[in-house]
Protein backbone atom coordinates (compact mmCIF):
# COMPACT_ATOMS: atom_id res chain seq x y z
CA UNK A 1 0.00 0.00 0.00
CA UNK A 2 3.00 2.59 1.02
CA UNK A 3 4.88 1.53 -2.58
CA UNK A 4 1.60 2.31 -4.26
CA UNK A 5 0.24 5.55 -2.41
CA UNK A 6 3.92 6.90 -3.40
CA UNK A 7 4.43 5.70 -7.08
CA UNK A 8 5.41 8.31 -9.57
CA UNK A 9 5.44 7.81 -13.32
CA UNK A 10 7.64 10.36 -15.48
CA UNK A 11 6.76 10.22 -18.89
CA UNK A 12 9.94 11.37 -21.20
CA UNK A 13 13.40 10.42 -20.75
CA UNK A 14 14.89 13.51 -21.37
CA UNK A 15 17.54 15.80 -19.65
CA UNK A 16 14.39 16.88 -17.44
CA UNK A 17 12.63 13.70 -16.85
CA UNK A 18 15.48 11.78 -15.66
CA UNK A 19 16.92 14.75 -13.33
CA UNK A 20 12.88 14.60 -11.71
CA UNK A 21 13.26 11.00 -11.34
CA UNK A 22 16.57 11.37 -9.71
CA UNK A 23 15.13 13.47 -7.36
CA UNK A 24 11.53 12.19 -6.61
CA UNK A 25 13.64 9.06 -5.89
CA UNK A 26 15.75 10.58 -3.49
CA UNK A 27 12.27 11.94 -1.74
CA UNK A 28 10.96 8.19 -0.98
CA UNK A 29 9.16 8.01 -4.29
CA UNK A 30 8.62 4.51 -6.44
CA UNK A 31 9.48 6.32 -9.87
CA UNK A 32 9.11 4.53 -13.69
CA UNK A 33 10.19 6.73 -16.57
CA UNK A 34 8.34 6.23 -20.06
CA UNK A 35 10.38 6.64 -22.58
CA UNK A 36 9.01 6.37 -26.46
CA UNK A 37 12.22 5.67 -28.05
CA UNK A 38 13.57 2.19 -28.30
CA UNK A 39 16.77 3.33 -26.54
CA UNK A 40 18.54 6.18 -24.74
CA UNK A 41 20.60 6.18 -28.19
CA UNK A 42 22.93 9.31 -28.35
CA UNK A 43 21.16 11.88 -29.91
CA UNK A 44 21.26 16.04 -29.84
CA UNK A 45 24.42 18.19 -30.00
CA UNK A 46 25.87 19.98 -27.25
CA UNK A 47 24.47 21.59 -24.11
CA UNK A 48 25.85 24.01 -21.88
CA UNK A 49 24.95 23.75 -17.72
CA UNK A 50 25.20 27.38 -16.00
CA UNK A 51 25.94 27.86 -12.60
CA UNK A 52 22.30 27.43 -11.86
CA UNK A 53 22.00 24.11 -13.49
CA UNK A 54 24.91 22.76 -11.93
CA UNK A 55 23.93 23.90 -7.61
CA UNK A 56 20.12 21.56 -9.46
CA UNK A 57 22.80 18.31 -9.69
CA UNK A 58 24.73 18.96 -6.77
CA UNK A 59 21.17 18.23 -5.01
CA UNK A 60 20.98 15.02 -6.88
CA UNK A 61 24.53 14.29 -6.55
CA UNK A 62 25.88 14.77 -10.42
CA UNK A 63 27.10 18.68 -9.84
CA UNK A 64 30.86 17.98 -9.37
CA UNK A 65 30.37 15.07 -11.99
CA UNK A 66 29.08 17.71 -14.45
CA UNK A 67 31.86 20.26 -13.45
CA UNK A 68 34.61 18.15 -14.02
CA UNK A 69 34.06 18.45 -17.79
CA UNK A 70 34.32 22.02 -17.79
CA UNK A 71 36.50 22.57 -21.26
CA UNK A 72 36.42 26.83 -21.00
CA UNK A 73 39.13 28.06 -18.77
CA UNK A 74 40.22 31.06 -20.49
CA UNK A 75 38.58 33.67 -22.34
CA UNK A 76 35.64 34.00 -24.85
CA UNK A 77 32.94 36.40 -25.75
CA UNK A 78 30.81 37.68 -28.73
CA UNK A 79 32.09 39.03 -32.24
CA UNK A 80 31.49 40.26 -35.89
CA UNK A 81 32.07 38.05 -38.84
CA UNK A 82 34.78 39.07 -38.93
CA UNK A 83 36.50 38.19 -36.53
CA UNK A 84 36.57 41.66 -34.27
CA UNK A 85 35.29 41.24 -30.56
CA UNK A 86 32.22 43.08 -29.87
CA UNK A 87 32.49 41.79 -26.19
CA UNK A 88 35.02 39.88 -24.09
CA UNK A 89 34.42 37.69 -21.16
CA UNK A 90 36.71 34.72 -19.62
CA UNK A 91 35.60 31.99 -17.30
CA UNK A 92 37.31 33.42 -14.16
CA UNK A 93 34.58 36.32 -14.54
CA UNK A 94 31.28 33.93 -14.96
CA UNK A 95 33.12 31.59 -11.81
CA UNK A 96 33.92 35.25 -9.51
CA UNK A 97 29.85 36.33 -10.40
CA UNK A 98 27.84 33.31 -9.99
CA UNK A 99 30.00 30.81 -8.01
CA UNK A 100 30.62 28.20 -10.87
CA UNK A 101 31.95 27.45 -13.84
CA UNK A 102 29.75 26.96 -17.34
CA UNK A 103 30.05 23.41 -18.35
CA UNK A 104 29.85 22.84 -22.17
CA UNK A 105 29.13 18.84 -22.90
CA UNK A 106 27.21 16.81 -25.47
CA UNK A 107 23.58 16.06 -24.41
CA UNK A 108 24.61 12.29 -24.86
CA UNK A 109 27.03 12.87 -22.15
CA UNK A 110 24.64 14.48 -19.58
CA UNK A 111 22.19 11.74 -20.40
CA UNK A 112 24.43 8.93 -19.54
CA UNK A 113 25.26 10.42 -16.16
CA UNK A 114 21.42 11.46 -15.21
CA UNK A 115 20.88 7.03 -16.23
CA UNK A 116 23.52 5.27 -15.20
CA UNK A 117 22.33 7.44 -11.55
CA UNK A 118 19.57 5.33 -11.92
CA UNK A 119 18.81 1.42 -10.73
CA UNK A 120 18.00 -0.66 -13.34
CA UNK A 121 14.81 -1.07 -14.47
CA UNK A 122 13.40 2.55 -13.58
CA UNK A 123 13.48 3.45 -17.03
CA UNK A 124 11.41 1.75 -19.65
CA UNK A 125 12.00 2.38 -23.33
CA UNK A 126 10.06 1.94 -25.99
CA UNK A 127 6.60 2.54 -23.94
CA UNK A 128 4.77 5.78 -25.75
CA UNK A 129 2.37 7.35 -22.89
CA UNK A 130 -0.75 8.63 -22.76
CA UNK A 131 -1.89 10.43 -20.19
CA UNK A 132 -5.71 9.01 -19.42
CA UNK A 133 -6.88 10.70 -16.43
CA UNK A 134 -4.71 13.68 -14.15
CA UNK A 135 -6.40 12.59 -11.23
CA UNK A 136 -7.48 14.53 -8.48
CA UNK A 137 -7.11 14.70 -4.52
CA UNK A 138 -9.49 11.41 -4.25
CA UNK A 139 -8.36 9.74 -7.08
CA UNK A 140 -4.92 8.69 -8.91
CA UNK A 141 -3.86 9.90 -12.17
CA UNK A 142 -3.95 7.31 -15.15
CA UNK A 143 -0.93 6.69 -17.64
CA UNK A 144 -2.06 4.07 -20.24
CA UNK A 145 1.06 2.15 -22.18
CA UNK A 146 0.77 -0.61 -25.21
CA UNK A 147 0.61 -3.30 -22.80
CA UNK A 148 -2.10 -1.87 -20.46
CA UNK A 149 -2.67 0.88 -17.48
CA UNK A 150 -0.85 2.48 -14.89
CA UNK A 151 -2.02 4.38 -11.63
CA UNK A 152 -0.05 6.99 -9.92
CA UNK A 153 0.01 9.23 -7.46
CA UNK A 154 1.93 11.26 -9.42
CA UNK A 155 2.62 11.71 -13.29
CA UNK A 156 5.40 14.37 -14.59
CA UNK A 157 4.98 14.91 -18.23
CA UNK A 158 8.64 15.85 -19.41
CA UNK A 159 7.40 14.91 -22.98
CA UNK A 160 8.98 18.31 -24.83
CA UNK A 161 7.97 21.03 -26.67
CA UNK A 162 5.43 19.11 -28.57
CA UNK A 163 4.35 17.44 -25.47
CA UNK A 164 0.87 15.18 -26.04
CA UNK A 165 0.29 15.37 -22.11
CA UNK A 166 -0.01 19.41 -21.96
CA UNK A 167 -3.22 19.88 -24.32
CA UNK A 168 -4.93 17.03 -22.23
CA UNK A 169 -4.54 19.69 -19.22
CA UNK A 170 -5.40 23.22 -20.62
CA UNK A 171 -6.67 22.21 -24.24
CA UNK A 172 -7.49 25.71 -24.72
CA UNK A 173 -4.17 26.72 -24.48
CA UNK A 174 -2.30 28.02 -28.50
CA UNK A 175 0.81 25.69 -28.09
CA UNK A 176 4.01 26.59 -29.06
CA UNK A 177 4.55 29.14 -31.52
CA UNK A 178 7.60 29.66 -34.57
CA UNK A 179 10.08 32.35 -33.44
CA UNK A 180 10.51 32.52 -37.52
CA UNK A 181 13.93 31.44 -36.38
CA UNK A 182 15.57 27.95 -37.52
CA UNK A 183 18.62 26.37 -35.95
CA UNK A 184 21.41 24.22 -36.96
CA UNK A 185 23.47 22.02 -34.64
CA UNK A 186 26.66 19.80 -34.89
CA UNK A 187 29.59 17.95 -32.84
CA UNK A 188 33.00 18.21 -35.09
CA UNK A 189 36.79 17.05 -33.85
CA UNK A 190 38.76 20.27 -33.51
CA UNK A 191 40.07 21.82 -35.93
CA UNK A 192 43.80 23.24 -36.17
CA UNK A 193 44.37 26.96 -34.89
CA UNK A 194 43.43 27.55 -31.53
CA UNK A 195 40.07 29.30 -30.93
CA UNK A 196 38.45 31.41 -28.28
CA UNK A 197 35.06 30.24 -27.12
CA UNK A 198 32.55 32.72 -29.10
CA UNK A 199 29.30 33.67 -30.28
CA UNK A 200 29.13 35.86 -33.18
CA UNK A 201 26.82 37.77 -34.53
CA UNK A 202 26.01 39.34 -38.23
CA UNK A 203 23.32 40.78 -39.93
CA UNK A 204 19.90 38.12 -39.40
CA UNK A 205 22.13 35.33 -38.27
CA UNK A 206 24.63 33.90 -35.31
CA UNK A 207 27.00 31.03 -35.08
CA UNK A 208 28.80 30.16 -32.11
CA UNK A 209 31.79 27.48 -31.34
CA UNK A 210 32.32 25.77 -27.60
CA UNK A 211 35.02 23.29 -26.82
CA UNK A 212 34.24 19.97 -25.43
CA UNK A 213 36.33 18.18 -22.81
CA UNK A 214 36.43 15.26 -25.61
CA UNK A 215 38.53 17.14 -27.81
CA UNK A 216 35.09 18.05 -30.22
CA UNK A 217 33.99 21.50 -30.65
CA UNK A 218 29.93 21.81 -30.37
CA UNK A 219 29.18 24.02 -32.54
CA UNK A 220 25.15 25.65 -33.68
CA UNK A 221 23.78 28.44 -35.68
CA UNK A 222 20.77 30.55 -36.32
CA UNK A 223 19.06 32.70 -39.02
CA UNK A 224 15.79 33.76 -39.74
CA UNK A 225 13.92 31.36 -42.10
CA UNK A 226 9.94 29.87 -43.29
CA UNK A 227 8.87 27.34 -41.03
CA UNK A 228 9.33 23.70 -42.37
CA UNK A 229 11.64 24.89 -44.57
CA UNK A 230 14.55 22.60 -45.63
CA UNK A 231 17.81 23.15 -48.07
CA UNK A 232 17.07 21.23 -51.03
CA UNK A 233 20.71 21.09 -51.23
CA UNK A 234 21.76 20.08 -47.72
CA UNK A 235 21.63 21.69 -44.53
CA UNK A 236 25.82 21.93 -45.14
CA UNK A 237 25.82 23.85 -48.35
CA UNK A 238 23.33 26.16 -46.91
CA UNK A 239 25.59 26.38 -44.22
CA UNK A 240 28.77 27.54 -45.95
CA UNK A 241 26.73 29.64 -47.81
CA UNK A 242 25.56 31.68 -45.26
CA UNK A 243 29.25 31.47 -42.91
CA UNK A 244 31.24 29.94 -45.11
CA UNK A 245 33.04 33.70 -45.21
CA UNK A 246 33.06 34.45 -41.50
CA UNK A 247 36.48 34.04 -38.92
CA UNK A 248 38.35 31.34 -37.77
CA UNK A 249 37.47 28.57 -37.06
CA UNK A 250 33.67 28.85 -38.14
CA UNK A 251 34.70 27.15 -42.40
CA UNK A 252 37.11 24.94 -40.44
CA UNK A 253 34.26 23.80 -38.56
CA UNK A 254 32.14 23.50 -41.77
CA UNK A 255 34.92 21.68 -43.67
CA UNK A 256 34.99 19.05 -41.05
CA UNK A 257 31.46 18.49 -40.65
CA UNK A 258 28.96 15.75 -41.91
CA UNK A 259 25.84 16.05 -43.43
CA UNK A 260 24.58 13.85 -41.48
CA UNK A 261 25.19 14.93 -38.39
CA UNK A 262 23.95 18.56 -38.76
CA UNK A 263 20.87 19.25 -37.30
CA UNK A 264 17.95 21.49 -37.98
CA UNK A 265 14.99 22.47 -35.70
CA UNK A 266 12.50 25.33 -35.82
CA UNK A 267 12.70 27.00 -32.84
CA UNK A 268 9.34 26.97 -31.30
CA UNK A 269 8.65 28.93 -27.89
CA UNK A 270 5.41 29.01 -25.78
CA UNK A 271 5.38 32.75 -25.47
CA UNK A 272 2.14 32.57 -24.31
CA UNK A 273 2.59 31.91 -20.71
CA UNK A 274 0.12 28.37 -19.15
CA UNK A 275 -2.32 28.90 -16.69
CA UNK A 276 -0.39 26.76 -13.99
CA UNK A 277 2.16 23.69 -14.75
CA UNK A 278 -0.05 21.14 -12.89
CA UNK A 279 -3.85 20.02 -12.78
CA UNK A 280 -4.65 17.53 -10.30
CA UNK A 281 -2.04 15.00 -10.15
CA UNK A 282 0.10 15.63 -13.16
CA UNK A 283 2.83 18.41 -13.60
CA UNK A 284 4.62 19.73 -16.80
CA UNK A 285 8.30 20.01 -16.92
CA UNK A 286 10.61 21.37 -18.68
CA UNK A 287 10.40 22.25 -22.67
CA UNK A 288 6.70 20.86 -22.22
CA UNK A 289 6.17 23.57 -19.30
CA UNK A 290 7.97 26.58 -20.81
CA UNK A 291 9.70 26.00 -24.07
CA UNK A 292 12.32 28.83 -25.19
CA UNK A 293 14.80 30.13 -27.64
CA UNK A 294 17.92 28.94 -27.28
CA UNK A 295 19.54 32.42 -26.79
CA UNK A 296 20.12 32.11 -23.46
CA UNK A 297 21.24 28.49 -23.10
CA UNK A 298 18.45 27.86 -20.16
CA UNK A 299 16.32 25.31 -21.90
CA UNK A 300 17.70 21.90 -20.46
CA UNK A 301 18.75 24.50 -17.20
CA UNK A 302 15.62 25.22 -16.13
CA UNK A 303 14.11 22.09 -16.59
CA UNK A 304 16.73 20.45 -14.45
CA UNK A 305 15.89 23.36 -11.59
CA UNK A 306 12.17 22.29 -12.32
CA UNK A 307 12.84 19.02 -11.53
CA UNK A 308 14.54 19.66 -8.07
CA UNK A 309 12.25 22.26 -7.47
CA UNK A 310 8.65 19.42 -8.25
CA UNK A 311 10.93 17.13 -5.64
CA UNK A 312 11.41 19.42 -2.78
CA UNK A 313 7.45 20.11 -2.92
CA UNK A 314 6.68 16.40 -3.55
CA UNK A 315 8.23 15.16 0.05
CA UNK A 316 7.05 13.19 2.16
CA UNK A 317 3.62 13.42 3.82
CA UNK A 318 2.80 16.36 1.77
CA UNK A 319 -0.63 16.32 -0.50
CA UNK A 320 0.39 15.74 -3.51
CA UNK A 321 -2.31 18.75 -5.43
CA UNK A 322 -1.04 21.13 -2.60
CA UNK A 323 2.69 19.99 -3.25
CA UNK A 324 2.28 21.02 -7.29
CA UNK A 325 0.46 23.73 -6.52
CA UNK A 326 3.69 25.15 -4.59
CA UNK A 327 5.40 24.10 -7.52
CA UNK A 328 3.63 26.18 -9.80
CA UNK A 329 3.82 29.25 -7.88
CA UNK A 330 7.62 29.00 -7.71
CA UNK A 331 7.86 27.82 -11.14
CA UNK A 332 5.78 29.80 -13.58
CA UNK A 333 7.04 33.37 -12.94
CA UNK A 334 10.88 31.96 -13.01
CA UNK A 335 10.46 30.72 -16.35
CA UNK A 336 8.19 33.05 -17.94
CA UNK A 337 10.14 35.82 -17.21
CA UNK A 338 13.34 33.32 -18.77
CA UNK A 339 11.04 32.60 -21.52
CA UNK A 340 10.58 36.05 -22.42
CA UNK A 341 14.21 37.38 -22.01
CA UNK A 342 15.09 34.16 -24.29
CA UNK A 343 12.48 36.21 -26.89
CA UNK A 344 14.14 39.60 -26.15
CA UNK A 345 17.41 38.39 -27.14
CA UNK A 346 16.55 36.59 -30.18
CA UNK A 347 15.14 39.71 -31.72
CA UNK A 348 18.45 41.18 -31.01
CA UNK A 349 20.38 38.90 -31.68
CA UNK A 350 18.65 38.53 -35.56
CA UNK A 351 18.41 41.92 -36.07
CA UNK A 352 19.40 42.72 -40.21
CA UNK A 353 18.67 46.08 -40.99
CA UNK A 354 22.43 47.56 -41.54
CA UNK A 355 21.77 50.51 -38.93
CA UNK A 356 20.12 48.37 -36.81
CA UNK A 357 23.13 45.83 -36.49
CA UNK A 358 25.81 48.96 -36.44
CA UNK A 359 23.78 50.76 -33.33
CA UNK A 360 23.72 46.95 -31.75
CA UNK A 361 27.52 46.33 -32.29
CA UNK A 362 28.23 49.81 -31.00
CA UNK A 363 26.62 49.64 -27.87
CA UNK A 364 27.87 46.37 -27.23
CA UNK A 365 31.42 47.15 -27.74
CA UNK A 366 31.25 50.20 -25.83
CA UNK A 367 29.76 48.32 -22.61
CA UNK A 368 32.59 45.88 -23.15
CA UNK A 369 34.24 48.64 -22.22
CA UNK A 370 33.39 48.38 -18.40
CA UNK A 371 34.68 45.15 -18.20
CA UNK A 372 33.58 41.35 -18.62
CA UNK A 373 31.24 41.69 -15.23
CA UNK A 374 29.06 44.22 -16.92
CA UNK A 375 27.72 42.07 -19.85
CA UNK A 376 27.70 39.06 -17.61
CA UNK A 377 25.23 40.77 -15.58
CA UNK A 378 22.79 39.81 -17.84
CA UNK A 379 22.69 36.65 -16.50
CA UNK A 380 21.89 37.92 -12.67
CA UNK A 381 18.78 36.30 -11.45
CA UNK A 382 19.51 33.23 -13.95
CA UNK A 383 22.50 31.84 -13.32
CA UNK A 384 22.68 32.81 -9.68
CA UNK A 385 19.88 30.61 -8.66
CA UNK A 386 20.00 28.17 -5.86
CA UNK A 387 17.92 25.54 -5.06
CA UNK A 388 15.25 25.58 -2.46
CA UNK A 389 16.35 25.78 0.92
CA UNK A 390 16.97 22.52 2.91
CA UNK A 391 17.86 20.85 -0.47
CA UNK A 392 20.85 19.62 0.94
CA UNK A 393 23.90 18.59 -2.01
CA UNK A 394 23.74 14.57 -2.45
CA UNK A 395 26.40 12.61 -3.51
CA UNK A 396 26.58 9.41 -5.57
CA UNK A 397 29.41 6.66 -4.48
């Protein structure tokens, strides 16, 4: 009776469903994770953890894991095409303002340390979900599978962006809507010449290049573009076409890529904020909660902190409707206000008008000016985040 009044199921086996299984489990719960692919097969690009992030593992026990694979110990910052800084940072600054280091990994990597955390058996693959019933304070919620039913006390829908759970909750709710932005995203050995971290900017279109501790560069790019759209000659010519021309080591990069391993997304956000991230017993997570532009880096970020966050509400003895209810409130205006910033910079980010981007460069250099702590403040009340109180760092043997 105990196992069952305190069984959670956690549909997605994502970055943020495994992190909330992590930590439910470390609260006392019985936790399965559904997980529609056949396997936990490497997929994605890179990822980068923030301070923030990484104080979410430490109270699962995977921060100093995580922080050991720190590759950026120098400097870095944002430039033209053409090589010219428009800002300059270094790692020592990020470390002295927000008490860590930014980890850079592939999502592959981060994956196999949130599973491997796990016993065996917790996760199921190839079992699709459907969420039946959310249940209520008399009642458990419903998760049906191909081979039959399960009852909860407690269902997290981690299922993404396009997440089947969320219009089962608030079916009135838009969805996620096209930025009108598209992304590209790849994992390449590095190339010769030595390279400062960067993100650089031009006229309607970014690129940026992090080091791995594996000795690959991550790297990704973005650019205004039709939704659905697709290079009928390969994402790679398209590609050099549009930075084939910019610095070092952006065409070494694209030289030493493959077309199949370049990937393109749409980047979808839901701008318009839900109405809570729970109803009865089921909560969203993660890019099914709040999904973002990647300008920031906070989408996999703040759906680890989500997952924490569900766990310290979800302990022991507590009602499980009041616990998500707590979880909403501390939730929803954190990551709509992340959500929206996210938005914010993307429009900046993709300006193309030629005055527009020469007024954008400007200022930017000239706040360089002031020193690396001044555009890193950006970043206050985002990557200083700590978990909740009495979420005491774990640590796994």
């Amino acid at each position: 009776m105990e196992q069952q009044r305190n069984r959670a199921v956690v549909v997605g086996a994502g970055i943020g469903g495994l992190t909330a299984a992590l930590a439910l489990r470390a609260r006392g719960w019985d936790v399965t994770v559904l997980e529609r692919a056949a396997s936990l097969a490497p997929v994605g690009a890179g990822i980068g953890l923030a301070p923030n992030a990484l104080r979410a593992l430490d109270v699962v026990g995977l921060g100093d894991r995580a922080r050991s694979l720190a590759a950026w110990q120098g400097d870095g910052g944002m430039r033209r095409p053409d090589g010219r800084w428009l800002v300059r940072t270094s790692a020592r600054a990020a470390i002295e303002r927000f008490g860590g280091p930014l980890v850079g990994l592939h999502r592959a990597t981060l994956v196999g340390l949130l599973a491997d955390a796990l016993p065996e058996g917790v996760v199921r693959t190839g079992a699709p979900a459907a969420l039946a019933d959310p249940g209520d304070a008399r009642r458990p919620a419903r998760v049906t599978v191909p081979d039959g039913e399960i009852e909860a006390e407690l269902v997290v829908a981690a299922d993404g962006i396009h997440s089947a759970v969320r219009p089962v909750l608030f079916p009135g709710h838009p969805g996620p809507r096209y930025s009108g932005f598209t992304t590209w995203r790849t994992v390449v050995p590095t190339p010769d010449g030595p390279f400062a971290p960067h993100e650089t900017w031009g006229p309607g279109r970014l690129w940026g290049s992090q080091p791995l501790t594996d000795g690959r560069v991550y790297a990704y790019a973005m650019a205004a573009a039709p939704a659905g759209e697709h290079a009928a000659g390969g994402e790679k010519a398209l590609l050099q076409r549009l930075f084939g021309d910019w610095h070092h080591p952006v065409p070494a990069i694209l030289a030493a890529c493959d077309e199949s391993t370049v990937l393109r997304h749409d980047v979808h956000q839901l701008i318009d904020p839900l109405p809570a991230f729970h109803l009865g017993r089921t909560a969203l997570l993660g890019d099914a909660a709040h999904a973002m532009q990647p300008t920031l880096g906070q989408g996999g970020n703040q759906a680890i902190e989500d997952a924490v966050v569900l766990a310290h509400h979800a302990g022991p003895g507590r009602p499980v409707p009041a616990a998500l209810a707590a979880y909403t409130a501390e939730r929803l205006p954190r990551t709509t206000a992340v959500v929206r910033k996210a938005a914010r910079t993307g429009r900046l980010s993709m300006l193309s008008a030629r005055p527009a981007v020469v007024l954008r460069d400007t200022a930017m250099t000239a706040v360089s000016l002031f020193g690396p702590g001044l555009i890193l403040r950006g970043f206050d009340g985002i990557a200083d985040w700590r978990p909740p109180v009495g979420d005491a760092p774990a640590r796994v043997s």
